[in-house]
Each structure stands twice: as C-alpha cells, then as structure tokens.
Protein backbone atom coordinates (compact mmCIF):
# COMPACT_ATOMS: atom_id res chain seq x y z
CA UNK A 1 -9.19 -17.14 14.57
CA UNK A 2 -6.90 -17.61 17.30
CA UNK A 3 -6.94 -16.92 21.19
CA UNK A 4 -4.02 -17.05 23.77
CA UNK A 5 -3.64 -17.34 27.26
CA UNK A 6 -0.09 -15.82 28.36
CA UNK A 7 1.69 -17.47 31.58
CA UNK A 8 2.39 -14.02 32.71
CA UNK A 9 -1.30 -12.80 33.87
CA UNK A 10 -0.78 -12.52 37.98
CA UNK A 11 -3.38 -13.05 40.57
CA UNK A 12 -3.61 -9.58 40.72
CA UNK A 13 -5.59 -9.32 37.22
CA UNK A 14 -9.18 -9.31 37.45
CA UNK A 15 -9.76 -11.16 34.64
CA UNK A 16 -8.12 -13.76 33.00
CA UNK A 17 -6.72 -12.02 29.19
CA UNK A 18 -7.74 -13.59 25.85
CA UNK A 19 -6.41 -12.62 22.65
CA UNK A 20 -8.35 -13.52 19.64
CA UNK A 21 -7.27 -12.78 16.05
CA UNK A 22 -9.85 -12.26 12.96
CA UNK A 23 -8.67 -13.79 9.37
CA UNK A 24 -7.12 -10.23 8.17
CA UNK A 25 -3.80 -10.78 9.65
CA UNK A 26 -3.35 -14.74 11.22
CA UNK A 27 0.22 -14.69 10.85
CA UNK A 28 0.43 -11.22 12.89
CA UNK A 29 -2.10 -12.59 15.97
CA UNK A 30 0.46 -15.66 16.01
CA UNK A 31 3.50 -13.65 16.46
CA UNK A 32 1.63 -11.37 19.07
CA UNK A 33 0.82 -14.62 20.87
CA UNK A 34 4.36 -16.19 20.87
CA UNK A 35 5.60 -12.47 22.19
CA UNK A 36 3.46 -12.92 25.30
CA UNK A 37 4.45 -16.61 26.09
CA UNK A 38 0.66 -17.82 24.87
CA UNK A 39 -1.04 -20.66 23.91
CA UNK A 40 -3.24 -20.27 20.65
CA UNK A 41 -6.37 -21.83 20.39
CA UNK A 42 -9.00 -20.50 17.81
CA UNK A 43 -12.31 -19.24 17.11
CA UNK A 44 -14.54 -20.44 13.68
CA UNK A 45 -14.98 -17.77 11.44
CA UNK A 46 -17.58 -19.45 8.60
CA UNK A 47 -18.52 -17.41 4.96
CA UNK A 48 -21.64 -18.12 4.15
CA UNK A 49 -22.37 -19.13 0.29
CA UNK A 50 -24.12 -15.68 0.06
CA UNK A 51 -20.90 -13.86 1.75
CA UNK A 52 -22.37 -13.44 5.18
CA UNK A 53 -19.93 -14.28 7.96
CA UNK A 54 -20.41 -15.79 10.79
CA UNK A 55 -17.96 -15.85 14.15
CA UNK A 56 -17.95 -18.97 17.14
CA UNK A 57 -16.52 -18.67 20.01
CA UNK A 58 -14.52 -22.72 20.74
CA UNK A 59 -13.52 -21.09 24.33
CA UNK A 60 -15.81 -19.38 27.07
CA UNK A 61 -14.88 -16.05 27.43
CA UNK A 62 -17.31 -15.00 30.42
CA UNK A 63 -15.58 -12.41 32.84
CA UNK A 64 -12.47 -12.36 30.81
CA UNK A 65 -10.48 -9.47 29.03
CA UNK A 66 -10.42 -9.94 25.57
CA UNK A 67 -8.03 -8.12 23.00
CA UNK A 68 -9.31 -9.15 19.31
CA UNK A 69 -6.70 -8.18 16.70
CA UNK A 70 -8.08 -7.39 13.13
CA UNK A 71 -6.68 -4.64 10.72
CA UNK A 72 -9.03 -3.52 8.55
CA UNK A 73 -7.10 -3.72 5.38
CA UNK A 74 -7.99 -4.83 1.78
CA UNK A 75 -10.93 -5.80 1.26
CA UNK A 76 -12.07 -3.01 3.93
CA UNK A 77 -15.40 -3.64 4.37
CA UNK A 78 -15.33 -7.40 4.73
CA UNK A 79 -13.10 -6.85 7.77
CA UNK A 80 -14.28 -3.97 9.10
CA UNK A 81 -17.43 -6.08 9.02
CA UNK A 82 -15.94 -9.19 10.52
CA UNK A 83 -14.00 -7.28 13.30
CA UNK A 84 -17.70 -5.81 14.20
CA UNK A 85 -19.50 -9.56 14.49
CA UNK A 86 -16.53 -10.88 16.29
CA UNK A 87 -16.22 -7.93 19.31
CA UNK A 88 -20.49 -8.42 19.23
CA UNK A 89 -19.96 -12.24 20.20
CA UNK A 90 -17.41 -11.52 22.65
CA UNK A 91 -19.97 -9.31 23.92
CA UNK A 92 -23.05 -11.48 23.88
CA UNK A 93 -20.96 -14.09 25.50
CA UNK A 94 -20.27 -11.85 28.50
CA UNK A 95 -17.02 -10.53 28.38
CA UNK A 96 -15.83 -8.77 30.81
CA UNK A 97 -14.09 -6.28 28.37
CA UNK A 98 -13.08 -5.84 24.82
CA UNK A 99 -10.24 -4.23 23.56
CA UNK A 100 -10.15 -3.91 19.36
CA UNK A 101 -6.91 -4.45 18.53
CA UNK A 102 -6.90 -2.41 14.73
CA UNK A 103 -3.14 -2.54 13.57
CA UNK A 104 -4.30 -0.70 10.42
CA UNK A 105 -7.69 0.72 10.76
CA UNK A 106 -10.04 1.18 7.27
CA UNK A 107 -11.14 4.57 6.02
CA UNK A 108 -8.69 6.98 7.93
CA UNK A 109 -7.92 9.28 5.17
CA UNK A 110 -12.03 10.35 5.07
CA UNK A 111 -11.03 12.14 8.08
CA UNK A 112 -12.93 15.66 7.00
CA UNK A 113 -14.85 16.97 4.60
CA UNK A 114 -12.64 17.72 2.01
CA UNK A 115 -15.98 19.37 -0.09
CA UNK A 116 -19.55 19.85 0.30
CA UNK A 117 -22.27 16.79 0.56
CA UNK A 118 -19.46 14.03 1.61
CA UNK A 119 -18.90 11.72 4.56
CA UNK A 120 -16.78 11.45 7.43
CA UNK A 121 -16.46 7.82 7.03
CA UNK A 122 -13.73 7.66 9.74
CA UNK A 123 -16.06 8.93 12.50
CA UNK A 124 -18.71 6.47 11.19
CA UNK A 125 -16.35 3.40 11.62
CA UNK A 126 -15.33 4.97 14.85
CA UNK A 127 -19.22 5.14 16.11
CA UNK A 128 -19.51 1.04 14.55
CA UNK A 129 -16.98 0.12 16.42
CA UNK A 130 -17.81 1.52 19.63
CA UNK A 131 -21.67 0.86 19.11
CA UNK A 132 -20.48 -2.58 18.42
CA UNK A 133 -19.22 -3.11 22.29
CA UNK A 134 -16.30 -2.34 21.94
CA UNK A 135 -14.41 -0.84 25.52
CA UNK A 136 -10.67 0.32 24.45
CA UNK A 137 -9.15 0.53 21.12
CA UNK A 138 -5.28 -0.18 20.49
CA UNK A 139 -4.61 0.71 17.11
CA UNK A 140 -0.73 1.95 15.01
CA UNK A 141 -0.20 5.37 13.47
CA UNK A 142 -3.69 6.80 12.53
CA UNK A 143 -3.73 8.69 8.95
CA UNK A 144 -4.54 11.48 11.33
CA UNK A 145 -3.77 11.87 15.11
CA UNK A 146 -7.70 13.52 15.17
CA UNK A 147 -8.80 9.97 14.49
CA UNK A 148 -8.35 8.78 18.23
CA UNK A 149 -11.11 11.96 19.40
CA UNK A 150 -13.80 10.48 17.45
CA UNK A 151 -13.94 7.28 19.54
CA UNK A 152 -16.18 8.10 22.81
CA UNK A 153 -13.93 5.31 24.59
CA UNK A 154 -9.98 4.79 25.48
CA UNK A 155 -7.67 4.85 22.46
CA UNK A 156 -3.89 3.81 22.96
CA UNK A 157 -2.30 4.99 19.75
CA UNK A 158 1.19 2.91 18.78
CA UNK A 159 3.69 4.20 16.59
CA UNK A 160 6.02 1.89 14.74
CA UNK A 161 8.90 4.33 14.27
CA UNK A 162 10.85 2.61 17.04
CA UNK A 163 11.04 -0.38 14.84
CA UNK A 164 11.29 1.09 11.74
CA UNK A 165 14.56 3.52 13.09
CA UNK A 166 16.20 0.44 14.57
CA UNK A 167 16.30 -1.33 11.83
CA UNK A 168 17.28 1.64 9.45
CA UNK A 169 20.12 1.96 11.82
CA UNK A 170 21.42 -0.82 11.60
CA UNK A 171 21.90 -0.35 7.45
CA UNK A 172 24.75 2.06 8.85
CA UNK A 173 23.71 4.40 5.46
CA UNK A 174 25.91 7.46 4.92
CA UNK A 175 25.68 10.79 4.41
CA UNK A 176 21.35 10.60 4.36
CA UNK A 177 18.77 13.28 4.32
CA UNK A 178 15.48 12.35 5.79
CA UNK A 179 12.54 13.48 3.18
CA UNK A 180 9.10 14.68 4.65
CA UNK A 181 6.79 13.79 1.16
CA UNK A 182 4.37 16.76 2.13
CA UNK A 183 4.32 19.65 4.55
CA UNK A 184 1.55 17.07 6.50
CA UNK A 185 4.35 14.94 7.68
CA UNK A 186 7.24 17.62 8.74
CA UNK A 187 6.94 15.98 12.13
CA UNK A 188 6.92 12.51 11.59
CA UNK A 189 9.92 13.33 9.16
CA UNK A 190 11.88 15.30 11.92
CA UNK A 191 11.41 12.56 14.64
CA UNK A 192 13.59 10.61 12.18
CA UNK A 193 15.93 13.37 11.40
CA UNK A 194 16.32 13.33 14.63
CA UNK A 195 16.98 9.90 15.63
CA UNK A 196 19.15 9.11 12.50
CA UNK A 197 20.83 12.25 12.80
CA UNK A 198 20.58 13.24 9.39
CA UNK A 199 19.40 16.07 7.29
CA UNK A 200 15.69 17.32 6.90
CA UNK A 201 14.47 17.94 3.47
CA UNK A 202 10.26 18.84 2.31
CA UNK A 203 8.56 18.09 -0.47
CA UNK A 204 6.37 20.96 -1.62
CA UNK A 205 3.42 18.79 -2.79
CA UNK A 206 -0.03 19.41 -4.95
CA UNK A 207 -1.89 16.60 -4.84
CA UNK A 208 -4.37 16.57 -8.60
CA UNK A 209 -6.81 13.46 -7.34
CA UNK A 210 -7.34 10.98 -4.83
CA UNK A 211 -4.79 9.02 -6.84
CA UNK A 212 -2.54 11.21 -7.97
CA UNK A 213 -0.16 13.70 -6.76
CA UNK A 214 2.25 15.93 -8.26
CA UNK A 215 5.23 17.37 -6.52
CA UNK A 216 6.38 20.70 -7.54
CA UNK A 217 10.05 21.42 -5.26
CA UNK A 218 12.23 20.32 -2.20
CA UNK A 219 13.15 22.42 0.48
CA UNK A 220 16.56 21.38 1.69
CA UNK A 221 19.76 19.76 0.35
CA UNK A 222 19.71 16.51 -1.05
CA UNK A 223 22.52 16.85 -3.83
CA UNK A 224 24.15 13.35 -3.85
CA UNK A 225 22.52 11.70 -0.87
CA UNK A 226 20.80 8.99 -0.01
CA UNK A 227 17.06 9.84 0.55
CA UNK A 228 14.85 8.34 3.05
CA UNK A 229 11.12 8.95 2.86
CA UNK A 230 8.93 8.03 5.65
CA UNK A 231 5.07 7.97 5.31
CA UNK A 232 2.44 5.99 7.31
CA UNK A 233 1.31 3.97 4.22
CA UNK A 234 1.82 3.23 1.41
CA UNK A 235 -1.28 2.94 -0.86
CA UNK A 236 -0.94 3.51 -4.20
CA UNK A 237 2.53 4.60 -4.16
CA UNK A 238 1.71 8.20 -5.79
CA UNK A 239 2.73 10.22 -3.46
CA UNK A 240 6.36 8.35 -3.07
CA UNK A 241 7.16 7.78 -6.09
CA UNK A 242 6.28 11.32 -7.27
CA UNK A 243 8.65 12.37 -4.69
CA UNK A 244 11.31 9.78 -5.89
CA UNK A 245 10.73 11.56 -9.44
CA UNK A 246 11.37 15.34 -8.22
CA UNK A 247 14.58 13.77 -5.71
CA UNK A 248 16.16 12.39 -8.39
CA UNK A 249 15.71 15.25 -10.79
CA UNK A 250 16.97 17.42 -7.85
CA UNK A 251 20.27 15.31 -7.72
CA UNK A 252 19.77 12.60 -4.96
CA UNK A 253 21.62 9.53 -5.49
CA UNK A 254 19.73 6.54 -3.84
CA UNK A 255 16.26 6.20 -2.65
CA UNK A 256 14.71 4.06 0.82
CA UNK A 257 11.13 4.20 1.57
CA UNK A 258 10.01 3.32 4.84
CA UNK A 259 6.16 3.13 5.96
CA UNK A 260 4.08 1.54 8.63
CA UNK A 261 1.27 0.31 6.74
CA UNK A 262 1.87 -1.45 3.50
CA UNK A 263 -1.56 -1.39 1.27
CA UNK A 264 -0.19 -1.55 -2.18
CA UNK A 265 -3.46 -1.09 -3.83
CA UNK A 266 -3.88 -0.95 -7.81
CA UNK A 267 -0.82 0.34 -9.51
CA UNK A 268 1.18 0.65 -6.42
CA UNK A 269 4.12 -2.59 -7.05
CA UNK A 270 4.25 -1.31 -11.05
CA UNK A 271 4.91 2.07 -9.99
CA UNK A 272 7.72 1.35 -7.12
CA UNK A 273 9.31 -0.91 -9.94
CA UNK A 274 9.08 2.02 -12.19
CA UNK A 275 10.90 4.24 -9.71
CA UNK A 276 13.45 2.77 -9.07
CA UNK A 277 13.67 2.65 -5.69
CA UNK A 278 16.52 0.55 -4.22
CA UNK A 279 15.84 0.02 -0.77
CA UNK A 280 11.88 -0.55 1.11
CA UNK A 281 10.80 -1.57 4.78
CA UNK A 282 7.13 -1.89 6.19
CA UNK A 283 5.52 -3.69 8.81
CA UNK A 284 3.41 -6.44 9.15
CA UNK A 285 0.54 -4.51 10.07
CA UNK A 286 -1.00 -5.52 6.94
CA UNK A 287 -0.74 -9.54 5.32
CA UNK A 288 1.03 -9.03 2.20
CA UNK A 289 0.69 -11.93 -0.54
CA UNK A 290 3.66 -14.09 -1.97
CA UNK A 291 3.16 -12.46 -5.11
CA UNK A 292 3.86 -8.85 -3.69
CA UNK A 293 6.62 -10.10 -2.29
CA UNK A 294 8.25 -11.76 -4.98
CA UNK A 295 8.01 -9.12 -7.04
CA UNK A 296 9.29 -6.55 -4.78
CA UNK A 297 12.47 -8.41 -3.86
CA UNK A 298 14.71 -5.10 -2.27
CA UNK A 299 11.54 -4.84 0.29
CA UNK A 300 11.74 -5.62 4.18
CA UNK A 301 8.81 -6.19 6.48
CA UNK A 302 9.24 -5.59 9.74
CA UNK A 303 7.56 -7.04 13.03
CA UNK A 304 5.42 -4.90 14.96
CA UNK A 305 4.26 -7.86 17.12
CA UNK A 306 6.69 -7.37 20.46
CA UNK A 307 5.24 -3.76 20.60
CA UNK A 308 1.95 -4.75 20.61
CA UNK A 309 2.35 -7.62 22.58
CA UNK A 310 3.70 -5.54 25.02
CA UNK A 311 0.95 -2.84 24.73
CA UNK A 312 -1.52 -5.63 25.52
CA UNK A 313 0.43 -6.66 28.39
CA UNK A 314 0.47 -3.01 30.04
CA UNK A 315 -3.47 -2.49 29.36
CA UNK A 316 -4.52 -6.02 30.72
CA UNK A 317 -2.14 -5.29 34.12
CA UNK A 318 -3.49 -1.50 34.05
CA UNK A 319 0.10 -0.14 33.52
CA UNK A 320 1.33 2.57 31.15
CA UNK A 321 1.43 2.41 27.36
CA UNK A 322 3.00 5.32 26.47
CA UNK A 323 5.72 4.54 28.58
CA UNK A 324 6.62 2.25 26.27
CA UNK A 325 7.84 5.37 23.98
CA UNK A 326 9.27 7.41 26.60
CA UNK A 327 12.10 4.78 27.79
CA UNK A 328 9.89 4.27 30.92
CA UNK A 329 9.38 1.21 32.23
CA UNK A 330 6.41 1.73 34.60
C-alpha cells in the first residue's frame, strides 16, 4: 500500500528503487521504509463487493526496481493472491524489475509428498509467483531450505536468528540448554547453542496428525534449567508445547520459546496459556492482532525490518546479501 524512495540510491543505480507494501503486513513495509531513509507514498488496493481485489499503481514505476513486500500469512490465499495482482501491475506498468519481498511465504510445509495422490503446493506457489513476473525473491527462514530450488529465478534467503540471539542475550539467562523440538531442527538448534553458549538438548518427536504431535524423550540434560526452544513458526503451538510437556516432566525449570514466524492459528494462544510458558519472542514477519497480544502478555516481537532493509539495499546496489551473515561488509 505503500512505496518509498530512499536518499541513499547513487547515480550509479540503474534504476531508481521502489518499495511497495501489500495490506498483509503495513506496519512492517513502514518500518522497512524508515530503515532505508524513505519516503512512503502508497498504492490503492480496492476489495470488490464480490471479494475480488484490485491493485493501482498512484506512482509511475516505468524503468524502476521495485521490491513489493507481502507475507503470505493468514488468510493465505487472499494474499498470496494479492501479492500475485500487485507484482502483475508492476509488470504491466513496465518495471524494470521486481523483487517479491515474502517475509513469511504461504504453504511451505507442503514441501513433498508426504503420501500418494497429494500436492506439492509449495512448488505451485513457487511457479505463481514466478509466472506472475516476478525477477528475484527475498524471503526469511523457509519451512524447508529445498523451498528456494523450486523458484527458476534468484532467491536471497534471510534468517532472523541474528535478531532473535541478540535479543536473547541480552536477558543474561543462566545456566540454559538450547532445545531442538525434533531431530528436523538439530541445526538451527546448534547455531544457537552455539552462539548462546549453552547446552544442546533433542526432542525425540512422533508427530500423530497435521495438528498434533506427541513427543516421546529428550536427548541431553535439562535437569533444572532454563529451556529455550527455537522453531521457525509457530502455528498451532503443538509441537512446542508438547515439548514444554515432556521438558517439564523431564525436570526443566523455566521455559522461552523463540520463533521467526508467529501464525498462531486455531488453538495455538489457549494452548501456550495452558503450558505455561514464561518467556516468548517472534518477529514481525507476520501482523499480529491486539487481541493476541493482550492475551499473551510475557510475549516479545521483534523487528526484522533493519535486516531487510538492508537486504534490499545490497540487491538494488548489486552487492552481497549473505554478507550480511558472515560479518562482511562488502
């Protein structure tokens, strides 16, 4: 709904950089545009009674690189939709590229085919998007790192656990164990071992439905400590609070859960209440309502938008993005 124009493009560029923003995430686009020095203007995006949507373009955008920031988050399909319409105006009114900026991107976990006659819905939004004119995609911590091979087209893939460890250092917790909730996320979960310098711990988990999940034992010590379980989202909070369940019963004292994307569809606030859990941080990747966050008052969102404003910055000058997570500078 919004687009910028930062004081910092050079004469260099070769095309003046845009930023628009879709109505998933306004707040989000805003903060991306005060990170870059911008000025916001805005685009009209128009519901029709019958729930078509329909996307204007208030500045001309011919020969210019545009970055259009939409997650597609709850409800899924009406953004997915609107992020499509919106890079095919950009398009039709002669940009000279388009960059999809997807915070949270829609339909990651249908990844495979997990049994006989189903989709692969991620490829499909992958092909959409890409069909729809799309030239790069800049998107934060895929469901699955395979994700970024089914777009024929530039992916720069952002993690958040830069600003999710600095702030969970600065809590100055003691004597911690960092908790991987499945064997799926030993990684992520020892990148934060790492850089907290605390203990690893895995939970052995059998998931019973695509709602539900059980966990059955931890590998590791966490006898007295405070927990910390990282996950990219949080959806409906089976899997974590599961894992708070077996923790607990396993003698850990205090619980933190930390994700990227914060979904909290159907039962997930009930069941975090239910857990217990003392301590939560997410990101803004995802607009959460006042209502979520009154009622989840021990919960911390965090700003992604310097890192991505920063990642736009590097793409539109043609400098490094991963740089950005290997203390490099050029």
């Amino acid at each position: 709904m919004m687009v910028c124009e930062p004081d910092f493009v050079n004469s260099a560029s070769s095309a003046q950089l845009k930023i628009f923003g879709g109505s998933s995430n306004p707040e989000l686009t805003q903060e991306v545009a005060a990170a870059l020095g911008a000025k916001v203007g805005h685009a009209n995006i128009d519901r029709f009674p019958d729930g078509e949507t329909q996307v204007k373009l208030e500045d001309d955008v011919r020969g210019r690189d545009c970055f259009v920031l939409q997650s597609t988050s709850p409800p899924v399909n009406e953004n997915l939709m609107e992020l499509l319409i919106f890079i095919d105006c950009l398009r039709r009114a002669s940009a000279h590229r388009i960059t999809a900026v997807i915070p949270y991107f829609g339909y990651a976990r249908q990844d495979r085919k997990a049994e006989g006659r189903t989709p692969i819905t991620a490829k499909l939004v992958a092909n959409l998007i890409s069909q729809a004119g799309t030239h790069r995609v800049l998107t934060m911590d895929l469901h699955a790192d395979q994700i970024q091979g089914f777009f024929d087209l530039p992916v720069d893939h952002l993690t958040a656990e830069p600003v999710i460890l600095k702030h969970v250092k600065s809590l100055n917790l003691k004597d911690c164990a960092v908790v991987s909730p499945d064997v799926g996320h030993v990684k992520q979960a020892t990148a934060y071992a790492q850089g907290l310098h605390a203990e690893l711990a895995v939970i052995d988990k059998r998931r019973l439905a695509g709602d539900r999940a059980q966990a059955a034992r931890v590998i590791g010590n966490v006898v007295g400590k405070t927990v910390l379980i990282f996950d990219d989202m949080i959806t409906t909070a089976g899997t974590a609070t599961e894992a708070v369940r077996i923790l607990r019963e396993n003698g850990a004292k205090r619980f933190l859960l930390g994700a990227t994307h914060p979904v909290f569809a159907g039962p997930a606030v009930d069941r975090i209440l239910q857990a217990g859990i003392d301590y939560i941080c997410t990101t803004n990747t995802i607009a959460l309502s006042k209502t979520i966050r009154e009622r989840l008052p021990r919960l911390t969102v965090l700003s992604v938008a310097p890192l991505l404003g920063e990642a736009i910055r590097r793409i539109h000058l043609n400098q490094s993005v991963s740089a950005l997570f290997q203390g490099n500078s050029s």
